[in-house]
C-alpha atoms as a PDB file:
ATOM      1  CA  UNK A   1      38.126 -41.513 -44.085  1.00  0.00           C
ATOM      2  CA  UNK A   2      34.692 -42.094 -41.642  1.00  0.00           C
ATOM      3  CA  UNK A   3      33.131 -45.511 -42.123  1.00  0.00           C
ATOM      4  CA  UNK A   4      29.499 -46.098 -42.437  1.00  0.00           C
ATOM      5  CA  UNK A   5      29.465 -46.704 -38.530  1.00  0.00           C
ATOM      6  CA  UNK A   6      31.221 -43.431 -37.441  1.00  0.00           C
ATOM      7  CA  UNK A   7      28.834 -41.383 -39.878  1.00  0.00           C
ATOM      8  CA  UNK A   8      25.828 -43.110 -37.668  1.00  0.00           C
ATOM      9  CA  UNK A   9      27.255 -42.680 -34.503  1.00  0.00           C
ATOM     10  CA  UNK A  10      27.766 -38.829 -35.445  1.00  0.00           C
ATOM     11  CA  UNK A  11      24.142 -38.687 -36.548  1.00  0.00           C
ATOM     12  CA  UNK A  12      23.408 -40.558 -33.554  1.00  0.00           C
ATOM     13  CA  UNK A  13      24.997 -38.461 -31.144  1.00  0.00           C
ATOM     14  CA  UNK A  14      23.909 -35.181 -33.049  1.00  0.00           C
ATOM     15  CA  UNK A  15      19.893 -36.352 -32.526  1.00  0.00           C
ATOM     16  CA  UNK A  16      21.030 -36.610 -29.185  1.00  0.00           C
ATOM     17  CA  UNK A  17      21.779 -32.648 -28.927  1.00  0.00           C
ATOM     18  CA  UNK A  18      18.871 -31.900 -30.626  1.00  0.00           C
ATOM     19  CA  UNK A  19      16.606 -33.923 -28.209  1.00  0.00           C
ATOM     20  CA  UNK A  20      18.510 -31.902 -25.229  1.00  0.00           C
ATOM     21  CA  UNK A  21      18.442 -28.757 -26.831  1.00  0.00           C
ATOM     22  CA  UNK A  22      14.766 -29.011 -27.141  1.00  0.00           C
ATOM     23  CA  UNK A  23      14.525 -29.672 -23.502  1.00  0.00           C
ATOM     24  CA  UNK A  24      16.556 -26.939 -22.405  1.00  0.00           C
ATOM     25  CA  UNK A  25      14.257 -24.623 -24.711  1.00  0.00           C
ATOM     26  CA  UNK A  26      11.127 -25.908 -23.183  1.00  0.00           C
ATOM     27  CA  UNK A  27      12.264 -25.949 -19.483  1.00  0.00           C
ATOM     28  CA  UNK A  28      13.335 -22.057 -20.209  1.00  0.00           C
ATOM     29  CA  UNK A  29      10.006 -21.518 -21.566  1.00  0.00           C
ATOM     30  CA  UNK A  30       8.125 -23.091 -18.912  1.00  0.00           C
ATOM     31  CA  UNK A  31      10.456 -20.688 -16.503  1.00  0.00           C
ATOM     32  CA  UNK A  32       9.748 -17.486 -18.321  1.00  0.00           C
ATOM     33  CA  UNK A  33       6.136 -18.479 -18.129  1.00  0.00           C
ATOM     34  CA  UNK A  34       6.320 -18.804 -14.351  1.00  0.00           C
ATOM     35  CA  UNK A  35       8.441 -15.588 -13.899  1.00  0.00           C
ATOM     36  CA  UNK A  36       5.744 -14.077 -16.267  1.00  0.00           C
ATOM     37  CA  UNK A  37       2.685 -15.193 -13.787  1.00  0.00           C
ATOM     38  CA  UNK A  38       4.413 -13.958 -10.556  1.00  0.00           C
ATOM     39  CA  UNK A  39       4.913 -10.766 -12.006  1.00  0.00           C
ATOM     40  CA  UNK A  40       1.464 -10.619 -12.775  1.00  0.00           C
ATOM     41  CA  UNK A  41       0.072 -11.771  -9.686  1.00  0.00           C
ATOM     42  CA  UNK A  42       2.490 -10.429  -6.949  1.00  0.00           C
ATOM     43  CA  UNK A  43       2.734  -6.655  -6.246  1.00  0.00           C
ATOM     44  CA  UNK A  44       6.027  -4.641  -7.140  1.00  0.00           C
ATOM     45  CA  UNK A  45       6.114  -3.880  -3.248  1.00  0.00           C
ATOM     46  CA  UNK A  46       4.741  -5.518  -0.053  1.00  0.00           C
ATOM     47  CA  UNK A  47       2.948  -3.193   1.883  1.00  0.00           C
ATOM     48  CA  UNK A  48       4.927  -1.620   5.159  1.00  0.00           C
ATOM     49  CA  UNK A  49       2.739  -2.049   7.967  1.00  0.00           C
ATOM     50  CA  UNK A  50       3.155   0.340  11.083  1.00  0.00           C
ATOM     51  CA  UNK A  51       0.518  -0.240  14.115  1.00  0.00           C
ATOM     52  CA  UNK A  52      -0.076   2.834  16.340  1.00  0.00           C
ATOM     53  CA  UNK A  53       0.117  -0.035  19.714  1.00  0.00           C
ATOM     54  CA  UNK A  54       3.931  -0.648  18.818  1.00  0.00           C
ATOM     55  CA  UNK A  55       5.594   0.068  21.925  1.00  0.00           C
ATOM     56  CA  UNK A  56       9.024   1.819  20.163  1.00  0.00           C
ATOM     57  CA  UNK A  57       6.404   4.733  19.403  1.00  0.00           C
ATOM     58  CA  UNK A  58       3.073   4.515  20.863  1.00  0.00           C
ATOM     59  CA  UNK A  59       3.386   7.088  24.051  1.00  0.00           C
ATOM     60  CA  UNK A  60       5.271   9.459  21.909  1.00  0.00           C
ATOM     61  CA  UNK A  61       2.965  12.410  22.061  1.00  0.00           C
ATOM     62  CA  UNK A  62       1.861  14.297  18.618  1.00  0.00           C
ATOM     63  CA  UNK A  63       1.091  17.965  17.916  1.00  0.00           C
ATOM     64  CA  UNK A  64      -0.018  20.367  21.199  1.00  0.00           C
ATOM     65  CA  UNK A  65      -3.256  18.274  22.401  1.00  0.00           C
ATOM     66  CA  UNK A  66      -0.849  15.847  24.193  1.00  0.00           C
ATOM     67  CA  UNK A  67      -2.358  12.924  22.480  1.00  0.00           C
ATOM     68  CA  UNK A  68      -0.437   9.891  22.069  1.00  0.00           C
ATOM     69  CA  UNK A  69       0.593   7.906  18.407  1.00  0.00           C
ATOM     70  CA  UNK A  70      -1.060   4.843  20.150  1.00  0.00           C
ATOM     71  CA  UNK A  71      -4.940   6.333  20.293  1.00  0.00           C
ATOM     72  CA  UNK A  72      -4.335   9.344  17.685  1.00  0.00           C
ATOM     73  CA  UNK A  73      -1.536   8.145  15.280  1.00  0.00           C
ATOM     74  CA  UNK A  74      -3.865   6.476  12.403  1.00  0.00           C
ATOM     75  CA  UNK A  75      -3.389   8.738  10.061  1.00  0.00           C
ATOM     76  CA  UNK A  76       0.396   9.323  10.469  1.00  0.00           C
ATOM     77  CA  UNK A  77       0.926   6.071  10.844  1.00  0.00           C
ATOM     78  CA  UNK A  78      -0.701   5.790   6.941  1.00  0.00           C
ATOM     79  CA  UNK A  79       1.325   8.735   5.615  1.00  0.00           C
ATOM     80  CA  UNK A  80       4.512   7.043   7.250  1.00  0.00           C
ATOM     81  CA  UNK A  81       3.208   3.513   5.572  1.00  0.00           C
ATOM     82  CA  UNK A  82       2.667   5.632   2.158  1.00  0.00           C
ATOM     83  CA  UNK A  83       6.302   6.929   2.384  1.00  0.00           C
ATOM     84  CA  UNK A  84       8.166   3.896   3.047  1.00  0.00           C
ATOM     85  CA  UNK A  85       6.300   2.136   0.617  1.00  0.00           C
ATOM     86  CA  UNK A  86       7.384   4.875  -1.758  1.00  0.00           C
ATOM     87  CA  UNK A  87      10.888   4.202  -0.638  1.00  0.00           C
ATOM     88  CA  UNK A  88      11.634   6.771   1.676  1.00  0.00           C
ATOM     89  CA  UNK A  89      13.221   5.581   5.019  1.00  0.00           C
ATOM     90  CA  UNK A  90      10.806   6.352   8.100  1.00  0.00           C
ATOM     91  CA  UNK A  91       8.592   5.072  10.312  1.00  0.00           C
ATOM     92  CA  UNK A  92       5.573   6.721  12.717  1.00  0.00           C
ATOM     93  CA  UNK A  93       8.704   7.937  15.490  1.00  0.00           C
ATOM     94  CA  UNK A  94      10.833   9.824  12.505  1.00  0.00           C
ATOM     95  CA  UNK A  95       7.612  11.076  10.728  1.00  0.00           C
ATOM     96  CA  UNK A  96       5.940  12.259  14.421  1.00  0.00           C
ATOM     97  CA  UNK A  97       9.318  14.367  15.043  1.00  0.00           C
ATOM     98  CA  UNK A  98       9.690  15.775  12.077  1.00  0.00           C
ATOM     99  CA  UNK A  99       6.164  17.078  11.925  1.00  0.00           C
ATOM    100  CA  UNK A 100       6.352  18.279  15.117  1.00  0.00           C
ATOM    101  CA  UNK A 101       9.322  20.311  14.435  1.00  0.00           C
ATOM    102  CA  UNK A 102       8.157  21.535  10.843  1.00  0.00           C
ATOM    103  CA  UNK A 103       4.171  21.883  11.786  1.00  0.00           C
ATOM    104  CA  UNK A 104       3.085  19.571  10.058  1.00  0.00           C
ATOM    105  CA  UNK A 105       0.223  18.822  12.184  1.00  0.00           C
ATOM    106  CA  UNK A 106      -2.994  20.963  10.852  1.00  0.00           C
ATOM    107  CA  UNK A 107      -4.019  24.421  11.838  1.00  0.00           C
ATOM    108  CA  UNK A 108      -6.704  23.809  14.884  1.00  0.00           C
ATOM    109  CA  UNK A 109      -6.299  20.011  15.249  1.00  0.00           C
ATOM    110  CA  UNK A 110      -3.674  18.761  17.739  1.00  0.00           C
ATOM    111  CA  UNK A 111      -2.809  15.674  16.369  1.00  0.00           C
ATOM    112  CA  UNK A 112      -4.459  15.521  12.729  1.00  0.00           C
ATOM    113  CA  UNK A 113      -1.142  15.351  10.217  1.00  0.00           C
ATOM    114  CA  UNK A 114      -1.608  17.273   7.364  1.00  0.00           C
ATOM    115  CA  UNK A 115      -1.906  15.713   3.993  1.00  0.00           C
ATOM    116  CA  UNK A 116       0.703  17.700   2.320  1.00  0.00           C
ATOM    117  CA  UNK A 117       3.156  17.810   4.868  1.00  0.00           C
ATOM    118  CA  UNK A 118       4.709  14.317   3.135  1.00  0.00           C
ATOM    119  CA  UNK A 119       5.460  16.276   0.028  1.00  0.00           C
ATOM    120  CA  UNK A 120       8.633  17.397   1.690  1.00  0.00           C
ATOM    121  CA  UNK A 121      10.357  14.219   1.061  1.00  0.00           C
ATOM    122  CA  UNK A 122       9.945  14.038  -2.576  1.00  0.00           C
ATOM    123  CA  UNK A 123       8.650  10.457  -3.245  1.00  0.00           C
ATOM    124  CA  UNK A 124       4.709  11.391  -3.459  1.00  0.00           C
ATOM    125  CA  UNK A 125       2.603  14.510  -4.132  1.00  0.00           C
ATOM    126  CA  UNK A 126      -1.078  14.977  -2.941  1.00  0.00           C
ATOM    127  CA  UNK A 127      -3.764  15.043  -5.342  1.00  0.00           C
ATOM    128  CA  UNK A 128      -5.990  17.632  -4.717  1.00  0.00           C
ATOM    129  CA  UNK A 129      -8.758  18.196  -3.163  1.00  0.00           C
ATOM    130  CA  UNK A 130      -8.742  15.239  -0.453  1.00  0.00           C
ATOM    131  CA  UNK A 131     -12.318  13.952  -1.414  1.00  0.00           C
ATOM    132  CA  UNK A 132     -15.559  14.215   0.877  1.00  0.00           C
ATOM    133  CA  UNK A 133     -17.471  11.285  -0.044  1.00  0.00           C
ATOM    134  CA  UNK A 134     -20.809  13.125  -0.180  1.00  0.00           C
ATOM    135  CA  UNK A 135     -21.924  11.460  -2.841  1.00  0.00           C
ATOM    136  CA  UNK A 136     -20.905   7.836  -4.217  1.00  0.00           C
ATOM    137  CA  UNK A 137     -17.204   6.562  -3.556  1.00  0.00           C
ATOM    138  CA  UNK A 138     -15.068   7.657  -6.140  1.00  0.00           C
ATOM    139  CA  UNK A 139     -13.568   4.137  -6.753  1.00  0.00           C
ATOM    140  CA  UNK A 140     -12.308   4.990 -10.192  1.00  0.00           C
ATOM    141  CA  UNK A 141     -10.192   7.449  -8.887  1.00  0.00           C
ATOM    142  CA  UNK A 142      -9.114   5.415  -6.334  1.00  0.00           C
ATOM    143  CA  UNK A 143      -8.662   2.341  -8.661  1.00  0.00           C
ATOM    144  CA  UNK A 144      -6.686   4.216 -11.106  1.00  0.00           C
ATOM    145  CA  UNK A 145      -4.534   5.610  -8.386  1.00  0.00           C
ATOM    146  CA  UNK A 146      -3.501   2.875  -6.952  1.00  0.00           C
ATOM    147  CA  UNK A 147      -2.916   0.773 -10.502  1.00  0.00           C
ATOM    148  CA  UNK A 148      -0.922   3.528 -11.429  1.00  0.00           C
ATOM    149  CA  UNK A 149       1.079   2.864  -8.444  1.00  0.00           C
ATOM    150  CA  UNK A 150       0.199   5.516  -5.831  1.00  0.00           C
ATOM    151  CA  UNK A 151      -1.279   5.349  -2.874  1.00  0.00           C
ATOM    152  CA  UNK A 152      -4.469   5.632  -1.101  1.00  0.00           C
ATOM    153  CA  UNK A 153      -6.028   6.168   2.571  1.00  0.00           C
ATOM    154  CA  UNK A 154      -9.352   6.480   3.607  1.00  0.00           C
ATOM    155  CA  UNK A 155     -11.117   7.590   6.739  1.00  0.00           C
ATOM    156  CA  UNK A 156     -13.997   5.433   8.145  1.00  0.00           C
ATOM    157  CA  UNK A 157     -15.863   4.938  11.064  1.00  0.00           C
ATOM    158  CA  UNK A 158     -13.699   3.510  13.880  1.00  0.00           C
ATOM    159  CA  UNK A 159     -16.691   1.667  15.359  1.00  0.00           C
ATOM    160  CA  UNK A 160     -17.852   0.395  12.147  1.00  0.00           C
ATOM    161  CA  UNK A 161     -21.442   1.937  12.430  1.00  0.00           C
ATOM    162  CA  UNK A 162     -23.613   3.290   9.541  1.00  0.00           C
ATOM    163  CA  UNK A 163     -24.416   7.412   9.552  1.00  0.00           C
ATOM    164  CA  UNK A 164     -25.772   9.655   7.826  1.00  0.00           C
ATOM    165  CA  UNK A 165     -23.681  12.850   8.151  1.00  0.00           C
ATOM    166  CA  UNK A 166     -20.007  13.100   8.803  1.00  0.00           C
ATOM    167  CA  UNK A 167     -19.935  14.895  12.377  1.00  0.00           C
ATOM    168  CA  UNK A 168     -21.586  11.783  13.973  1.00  0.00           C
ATOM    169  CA  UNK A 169     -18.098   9.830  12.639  1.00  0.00           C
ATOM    170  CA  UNK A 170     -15.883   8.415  15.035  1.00  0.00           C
ATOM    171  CA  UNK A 171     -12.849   9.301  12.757  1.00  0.00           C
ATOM    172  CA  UNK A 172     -10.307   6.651  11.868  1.00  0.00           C
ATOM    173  CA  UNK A 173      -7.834   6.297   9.165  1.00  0.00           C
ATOM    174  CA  UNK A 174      -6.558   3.336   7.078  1.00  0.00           C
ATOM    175  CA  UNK A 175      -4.795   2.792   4.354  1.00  0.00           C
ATOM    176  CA  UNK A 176      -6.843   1.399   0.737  1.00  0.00           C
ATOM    177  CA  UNK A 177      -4.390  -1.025  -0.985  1.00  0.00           C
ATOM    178  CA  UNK A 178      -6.349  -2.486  -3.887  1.00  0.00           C
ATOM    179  CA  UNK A 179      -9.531  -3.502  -5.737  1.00  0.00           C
ATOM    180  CA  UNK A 180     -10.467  -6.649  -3.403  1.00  0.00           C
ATOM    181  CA  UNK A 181     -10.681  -3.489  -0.588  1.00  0.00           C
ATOM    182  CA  UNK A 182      -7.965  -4.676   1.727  1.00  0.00           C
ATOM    183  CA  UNK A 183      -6.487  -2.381   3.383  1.00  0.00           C
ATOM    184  CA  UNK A 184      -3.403  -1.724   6.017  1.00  0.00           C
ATOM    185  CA  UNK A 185      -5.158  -0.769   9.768  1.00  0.00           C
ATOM    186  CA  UNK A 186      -3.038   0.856  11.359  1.00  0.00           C
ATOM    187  CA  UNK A 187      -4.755   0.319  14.777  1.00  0.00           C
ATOM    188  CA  UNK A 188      -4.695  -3.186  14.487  1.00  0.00           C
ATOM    189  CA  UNK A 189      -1.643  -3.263  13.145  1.00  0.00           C
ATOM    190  CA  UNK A 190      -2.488  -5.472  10.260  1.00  0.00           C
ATOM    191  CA  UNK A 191      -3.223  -6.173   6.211  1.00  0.00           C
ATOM    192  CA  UNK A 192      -6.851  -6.935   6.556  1.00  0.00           C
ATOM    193  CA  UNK A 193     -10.311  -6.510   4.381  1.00  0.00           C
ATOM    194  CA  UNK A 194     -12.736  -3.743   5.200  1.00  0.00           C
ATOM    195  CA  UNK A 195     -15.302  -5.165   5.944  1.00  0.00           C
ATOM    196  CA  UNK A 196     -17.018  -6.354   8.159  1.00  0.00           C
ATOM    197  CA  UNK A 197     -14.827  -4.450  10.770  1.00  0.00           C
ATOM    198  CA  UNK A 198     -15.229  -1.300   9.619  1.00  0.00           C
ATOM    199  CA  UNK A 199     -18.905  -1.211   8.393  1.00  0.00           C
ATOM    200  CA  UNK A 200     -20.971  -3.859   5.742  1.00  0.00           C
ATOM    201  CA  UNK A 201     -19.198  -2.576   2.193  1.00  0.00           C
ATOM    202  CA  UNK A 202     -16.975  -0.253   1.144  1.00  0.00           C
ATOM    203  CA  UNK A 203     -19.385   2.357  -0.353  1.00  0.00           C
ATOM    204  CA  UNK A 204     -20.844   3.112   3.132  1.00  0.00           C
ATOM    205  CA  UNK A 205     -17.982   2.740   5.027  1.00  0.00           C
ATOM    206  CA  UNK A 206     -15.811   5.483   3.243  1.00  0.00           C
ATOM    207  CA  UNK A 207     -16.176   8.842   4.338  1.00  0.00           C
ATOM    208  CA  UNK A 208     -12.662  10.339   3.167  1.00  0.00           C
ATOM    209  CA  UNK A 209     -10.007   9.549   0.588  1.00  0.00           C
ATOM    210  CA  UNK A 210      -6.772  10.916   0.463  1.00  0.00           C
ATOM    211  CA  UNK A 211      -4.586   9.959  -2.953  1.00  0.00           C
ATOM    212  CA  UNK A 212      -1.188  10.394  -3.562  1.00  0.00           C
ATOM    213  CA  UNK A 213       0.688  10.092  -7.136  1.00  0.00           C
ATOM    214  CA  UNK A 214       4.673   8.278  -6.568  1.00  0.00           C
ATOM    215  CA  UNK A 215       6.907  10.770  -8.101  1.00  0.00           C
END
């Protein structure tokens, strides 16, 4: 039979596992919470950066005009970014021969990759039309595309000057990656915002936008 000390010491000892119980529930709480907040605040995927200067690629010539990946690549080198981000396995070299072998540079333009051409590998799908940004930037669209995780890129003027109609842009693609207007230049080879390098805001430095849906 317990005495009146071994009945204490029980108690004692079970307040004792309570107490560290309660820890252990509050330490997992404050680690769910932290999981929670990194979820919320990092993206599902870092962005795969491919500059058009690299030297495994850059004199690797595109289309029939001769031109090189290093001063005509931009926009492949944002369709190869948009496909490895989707989780196909390329990069500007593997994308340049394949559309070189399957034309998928576009009709009367030596080196300018056609937007559809990445359908082929089943991870995104075009939505059509590409936009001309006649009118305001369609920022919804692109907002909602990219939360919805797809992808966007945008063309702008290379030299970061203000015009007022479209043939008097020095054409230059980069990819849009999210709300704050950062985007992935492939030129520079770098996650950077778009402005000021590429004109004052984003409303009158877009001229083109290109979304794709992940499938």
């Amino acid at each position: 039979m317990e005495t009146s000390a071994q009945i204490q010491e029980l108690i004692s000892r079970s307040e004792k596992v309570k107490s560290l119980l309660a820890d252990i529930q509050q330490n997992a709480d404050e680690l769910l919470a932290g999981l929670k907040l990194l979820h919320e605040t990092v993206p599902a995927s870092t962005t795969v950066v491919f500059g058009q200067q690299n030297p495994i690629w850059s004199k690797d010539f595109m289309g029939t005009g001769g031109g090189t990946i290093g001063r005509y690549g931009c926009l492949m080198c944002c369709l190869a970014s948009i496909l490895a981000n989707a989780g196909y396995d390329t990069d500007p070299r593997r994308l340049n021969n394949w559309l070189n072998k399957n034309g998928g540079y576009q009709p009367g333009s030596a080196n300018l990759a056609s937007f559809s051409s990445i359908e082929f590998f089943n991870v995104v799908k075009l939505i059509r039309p590409v936009l001309f940004t006649t009118g305001p930037v369609p920022f919804d669209k692109i907002s909602a595309t990219i939360r919805a995780g797809g992808y966007a890129t945008i063309m702008v003027d290379f030299n970061g000057q203000p015009h007022t109609k479209e043939s008097d842009v020095a054409m230059h693609w980069v990819r849009w990656l999210d709300d704050k207007a950062n985007i992935m230049d492939p030129w520079l080879g770098q996650v950077m915002p778009l402005s000021p390098r590429y004109g004052k805001d984003a409303n009158s430095a877009i001229w083109r936008v290109a979304l794709y849906n992940k499938m």
